[in-house]
N, C-alpha and C. Protein backbone atom coordinates (compact mmCIF):
# COMPACT_ATOMS: atom_id res chain seq x y z
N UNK A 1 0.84 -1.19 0.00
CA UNK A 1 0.00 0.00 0.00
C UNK A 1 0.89 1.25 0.00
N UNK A 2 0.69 1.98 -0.96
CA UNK A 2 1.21 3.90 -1.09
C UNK A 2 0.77 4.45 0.29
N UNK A 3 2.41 4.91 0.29
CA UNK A 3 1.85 5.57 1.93
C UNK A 3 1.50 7.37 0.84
N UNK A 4 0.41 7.98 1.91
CA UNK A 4 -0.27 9.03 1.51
C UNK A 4 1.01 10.31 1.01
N UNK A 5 2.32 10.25 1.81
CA UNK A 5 3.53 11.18 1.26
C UNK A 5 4.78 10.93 1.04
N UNK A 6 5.09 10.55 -0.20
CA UNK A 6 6.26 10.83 -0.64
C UNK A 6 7.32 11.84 -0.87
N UNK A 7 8.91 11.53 0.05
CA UNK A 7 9.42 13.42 -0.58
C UNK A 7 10.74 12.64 -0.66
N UNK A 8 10.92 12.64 -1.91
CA UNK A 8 12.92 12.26 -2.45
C UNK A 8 13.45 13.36 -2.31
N UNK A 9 14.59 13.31 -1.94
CA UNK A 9 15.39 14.48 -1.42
C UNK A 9 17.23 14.00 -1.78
N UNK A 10 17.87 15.11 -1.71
CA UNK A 10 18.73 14.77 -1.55
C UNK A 10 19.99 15.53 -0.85
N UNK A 11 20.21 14.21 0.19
CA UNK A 11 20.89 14.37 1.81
C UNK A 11 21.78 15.67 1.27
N UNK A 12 23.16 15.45 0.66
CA UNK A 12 24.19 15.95 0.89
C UNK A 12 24.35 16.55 -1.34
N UNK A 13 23.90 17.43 -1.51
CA UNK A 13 23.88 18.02 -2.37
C UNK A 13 24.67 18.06 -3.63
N UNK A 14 25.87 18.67 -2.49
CA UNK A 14 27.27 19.50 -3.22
C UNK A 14 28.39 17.82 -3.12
N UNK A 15 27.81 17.05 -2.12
CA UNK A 15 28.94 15.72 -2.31
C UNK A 15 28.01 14.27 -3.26
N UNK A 16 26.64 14.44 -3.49
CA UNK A 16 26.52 12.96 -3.17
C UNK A 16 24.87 13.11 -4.66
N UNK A 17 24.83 12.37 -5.55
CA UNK A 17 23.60 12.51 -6.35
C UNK A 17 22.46 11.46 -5.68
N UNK A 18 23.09 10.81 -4.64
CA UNK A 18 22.07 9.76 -4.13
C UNK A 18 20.59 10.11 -3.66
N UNK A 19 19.73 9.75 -4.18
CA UNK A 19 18.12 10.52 -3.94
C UNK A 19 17.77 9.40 -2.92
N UNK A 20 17.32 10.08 -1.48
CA UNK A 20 16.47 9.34 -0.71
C UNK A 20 15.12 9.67 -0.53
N UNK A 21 14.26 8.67 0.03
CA UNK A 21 12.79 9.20 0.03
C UNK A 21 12.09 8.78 1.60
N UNK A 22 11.58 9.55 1.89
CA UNK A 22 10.65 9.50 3.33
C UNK A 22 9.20 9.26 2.70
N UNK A 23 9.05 8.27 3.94
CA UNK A 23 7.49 8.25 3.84
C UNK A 23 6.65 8.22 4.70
N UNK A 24 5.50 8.50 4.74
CA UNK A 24 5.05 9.22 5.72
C UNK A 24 3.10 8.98 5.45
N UNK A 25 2.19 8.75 6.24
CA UNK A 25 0.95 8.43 6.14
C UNK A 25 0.57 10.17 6.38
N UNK A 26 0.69 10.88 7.64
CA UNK A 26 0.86 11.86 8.43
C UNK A 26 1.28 13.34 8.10
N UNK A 27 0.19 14.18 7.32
CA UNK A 27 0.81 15.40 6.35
C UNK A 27 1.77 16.59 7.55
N UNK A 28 1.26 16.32 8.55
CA UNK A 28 2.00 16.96 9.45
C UNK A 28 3.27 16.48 9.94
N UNK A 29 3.68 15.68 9.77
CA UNK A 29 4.93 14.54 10.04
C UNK A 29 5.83 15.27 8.40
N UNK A 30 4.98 14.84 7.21
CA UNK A 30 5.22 15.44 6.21
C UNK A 30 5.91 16.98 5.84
N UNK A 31 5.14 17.74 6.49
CA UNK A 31 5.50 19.21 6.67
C UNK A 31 6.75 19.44 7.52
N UNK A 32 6.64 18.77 8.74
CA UNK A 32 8.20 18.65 9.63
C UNK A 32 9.45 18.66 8.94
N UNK A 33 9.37 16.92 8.21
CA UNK A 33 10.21 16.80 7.58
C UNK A 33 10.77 17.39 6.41
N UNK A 34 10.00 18.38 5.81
CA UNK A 34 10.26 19.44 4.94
C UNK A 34 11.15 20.67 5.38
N UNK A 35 10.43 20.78 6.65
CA UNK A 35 11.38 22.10 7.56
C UNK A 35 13.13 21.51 7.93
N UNK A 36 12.73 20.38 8.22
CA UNK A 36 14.33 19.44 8.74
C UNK A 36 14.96 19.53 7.55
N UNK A 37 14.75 19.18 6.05
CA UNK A 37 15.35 19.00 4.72
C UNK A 37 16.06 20.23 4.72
N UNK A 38 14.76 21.40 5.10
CA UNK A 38 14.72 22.87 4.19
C UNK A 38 16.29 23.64 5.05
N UNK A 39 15.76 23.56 6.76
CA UNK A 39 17.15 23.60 7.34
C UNK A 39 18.61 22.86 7.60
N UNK A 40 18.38 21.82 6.92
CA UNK A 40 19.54 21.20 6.43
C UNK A 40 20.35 21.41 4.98
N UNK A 41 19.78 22.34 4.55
CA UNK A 41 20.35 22.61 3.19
C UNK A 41 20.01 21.14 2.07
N UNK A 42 19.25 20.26 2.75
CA UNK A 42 19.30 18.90 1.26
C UNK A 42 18.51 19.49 0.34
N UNK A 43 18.40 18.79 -0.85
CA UNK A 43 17.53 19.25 -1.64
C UNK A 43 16.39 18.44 -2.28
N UNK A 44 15.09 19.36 -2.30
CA UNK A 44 13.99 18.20 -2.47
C UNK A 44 13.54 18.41 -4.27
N UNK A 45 13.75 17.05 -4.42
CA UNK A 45 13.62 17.07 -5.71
C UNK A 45 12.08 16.51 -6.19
N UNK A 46 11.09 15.51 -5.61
CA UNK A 46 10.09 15.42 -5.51
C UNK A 46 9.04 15.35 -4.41
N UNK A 47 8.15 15.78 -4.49
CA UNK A 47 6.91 15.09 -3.42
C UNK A 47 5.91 14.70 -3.91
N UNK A 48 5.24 13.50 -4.00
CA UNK A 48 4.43 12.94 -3.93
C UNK A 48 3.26 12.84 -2.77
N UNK A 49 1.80 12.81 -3.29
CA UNK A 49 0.86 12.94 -2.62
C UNK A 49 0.00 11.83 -2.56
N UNK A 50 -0.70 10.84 -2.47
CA UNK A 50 -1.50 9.39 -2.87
C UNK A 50 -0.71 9.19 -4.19
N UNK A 51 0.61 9.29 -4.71
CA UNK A 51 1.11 8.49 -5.79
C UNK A 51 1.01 9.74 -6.82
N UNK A 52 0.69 10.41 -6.83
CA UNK A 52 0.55 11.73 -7.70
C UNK A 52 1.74 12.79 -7.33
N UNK A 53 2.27 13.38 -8.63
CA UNK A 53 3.56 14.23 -8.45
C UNK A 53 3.10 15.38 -7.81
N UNK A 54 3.45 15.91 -7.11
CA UNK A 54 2.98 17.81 -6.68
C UNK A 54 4.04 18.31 -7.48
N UNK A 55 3.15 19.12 -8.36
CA UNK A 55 3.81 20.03 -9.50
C UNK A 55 3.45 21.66 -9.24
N UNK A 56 4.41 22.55 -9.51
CA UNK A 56 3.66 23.56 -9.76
C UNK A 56 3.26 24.30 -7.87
N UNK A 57 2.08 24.67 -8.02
CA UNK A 57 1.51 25.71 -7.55
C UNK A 57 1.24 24.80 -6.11
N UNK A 58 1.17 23.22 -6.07
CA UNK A 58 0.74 22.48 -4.89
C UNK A 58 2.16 22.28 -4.26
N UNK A 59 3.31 22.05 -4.77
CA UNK A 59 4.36 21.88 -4.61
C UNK A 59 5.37 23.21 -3.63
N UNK A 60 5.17 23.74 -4.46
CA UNK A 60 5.28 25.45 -3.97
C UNK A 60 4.86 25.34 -3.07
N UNK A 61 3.66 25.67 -2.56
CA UNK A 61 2.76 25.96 -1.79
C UNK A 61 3.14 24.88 -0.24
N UNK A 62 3.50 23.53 -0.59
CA UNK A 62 3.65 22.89 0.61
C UNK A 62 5.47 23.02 1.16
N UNK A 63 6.22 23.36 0.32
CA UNK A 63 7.71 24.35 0.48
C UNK A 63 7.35 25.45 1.31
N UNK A 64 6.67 26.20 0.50
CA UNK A 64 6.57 27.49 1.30
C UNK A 64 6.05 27.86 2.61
N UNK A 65 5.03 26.92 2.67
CA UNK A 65 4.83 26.62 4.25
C UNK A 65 6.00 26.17 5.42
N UNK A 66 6.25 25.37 4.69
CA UNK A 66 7.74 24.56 5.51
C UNK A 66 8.88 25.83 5.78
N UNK A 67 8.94 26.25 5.24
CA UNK A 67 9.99 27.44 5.14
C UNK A 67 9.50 29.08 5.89
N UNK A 68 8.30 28.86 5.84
CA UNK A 68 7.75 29.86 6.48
C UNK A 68 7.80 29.57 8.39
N UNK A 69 7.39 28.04 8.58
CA UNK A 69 7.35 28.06 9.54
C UNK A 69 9.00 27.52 10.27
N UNK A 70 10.11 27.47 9.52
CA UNK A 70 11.20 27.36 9.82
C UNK A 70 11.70 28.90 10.15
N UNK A 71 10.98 29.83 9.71
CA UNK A 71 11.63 31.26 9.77
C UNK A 71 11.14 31.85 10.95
N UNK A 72 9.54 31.14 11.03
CA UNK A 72 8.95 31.45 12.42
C UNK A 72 9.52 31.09 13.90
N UNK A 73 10.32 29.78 13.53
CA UNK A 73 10.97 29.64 14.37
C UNK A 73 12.32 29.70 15.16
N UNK A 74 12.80 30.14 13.93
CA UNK A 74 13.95 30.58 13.71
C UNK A 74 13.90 32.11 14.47
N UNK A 75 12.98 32.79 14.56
CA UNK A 75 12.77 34.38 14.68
C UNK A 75 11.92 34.33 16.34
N UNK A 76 11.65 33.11 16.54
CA UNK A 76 11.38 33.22 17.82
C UNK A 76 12.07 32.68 18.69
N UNK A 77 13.12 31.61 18.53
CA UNK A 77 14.21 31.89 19.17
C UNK A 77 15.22 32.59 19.64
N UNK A 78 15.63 33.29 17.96
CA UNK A 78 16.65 34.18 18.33
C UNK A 78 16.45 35.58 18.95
N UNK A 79 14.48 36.19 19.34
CA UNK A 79 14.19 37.02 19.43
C UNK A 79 13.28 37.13 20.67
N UNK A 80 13.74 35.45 21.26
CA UNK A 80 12.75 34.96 22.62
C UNK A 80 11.27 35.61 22.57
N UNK A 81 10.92 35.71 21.32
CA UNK A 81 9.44 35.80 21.17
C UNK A 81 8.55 34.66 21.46
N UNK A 82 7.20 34.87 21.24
CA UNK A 82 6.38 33.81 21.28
C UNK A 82 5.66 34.07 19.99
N UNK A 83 5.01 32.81 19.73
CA UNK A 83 4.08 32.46 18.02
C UNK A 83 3.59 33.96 17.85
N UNK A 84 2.64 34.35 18.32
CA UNK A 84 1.40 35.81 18.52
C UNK A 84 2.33 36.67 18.14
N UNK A 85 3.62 36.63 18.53
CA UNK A 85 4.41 38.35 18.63
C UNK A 85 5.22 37.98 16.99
N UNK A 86 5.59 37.03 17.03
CA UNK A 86 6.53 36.68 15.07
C UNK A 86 5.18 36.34 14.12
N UNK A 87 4.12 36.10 14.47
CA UNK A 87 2.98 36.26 13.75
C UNK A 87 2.74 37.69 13.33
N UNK A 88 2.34 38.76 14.15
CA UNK A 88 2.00 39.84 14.34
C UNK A 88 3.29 41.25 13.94
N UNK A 89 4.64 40.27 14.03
CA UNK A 89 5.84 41.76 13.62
C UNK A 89 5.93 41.21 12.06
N UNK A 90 5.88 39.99 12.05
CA UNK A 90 6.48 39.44 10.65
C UNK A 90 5.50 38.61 10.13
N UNK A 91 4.31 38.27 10.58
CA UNK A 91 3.49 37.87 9.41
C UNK A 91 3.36 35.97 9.11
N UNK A 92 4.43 35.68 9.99
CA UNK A 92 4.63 34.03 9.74
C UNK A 92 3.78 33.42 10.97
N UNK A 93 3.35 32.42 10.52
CA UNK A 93 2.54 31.88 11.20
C UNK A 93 2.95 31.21 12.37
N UNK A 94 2.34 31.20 13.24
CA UNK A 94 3.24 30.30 14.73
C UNK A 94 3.59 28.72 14.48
């Protein structure tokens, strides 16, 4: 059985063409592991959704979240804020 998310990635960029893939039932498990990729510098070369490519505008869209909420957190650490206050100066979601 297709687990519901597929994301090939790849670990080490600049050393290695080896594509690995996570899988995942759990779109929120999914999204995590996007933020872990996104702050690790790997690079994601596909995601898959029930077996279907995310192209385009769905693809984007589930990056940009990941990255949004890596900045959120990123900005509330280094700024000992809380979600409400990096929501409200900068717009990213908690």
């Amino acid at each position: 059985m297709l687990k519901k998310f597929s994301i090939d990635y790849i670990a080490l960029p600049r050393h290695s063409t080896r594509v690995f893939t996570h899988l995942t039932d759990d779109p929120v498990q999914a999204e995590e592991f996007l933020m872990h990729l996104l702050a690790a510098g790997a690079r994601i070369t596909e995601i898959r959704h029930d077996g279907s490519i995310l192209t385009g505008h769905q693809f984007d869209k589930m990056v940009k979240v990941a990255a949004e909420r890596v900045a959120s957190r990123m900005l509330e650490e280094s700024l000992a804020a809380d979600g409400a206050e990096i929501q409200r100066r900068f717009g990213f979601a908690a």
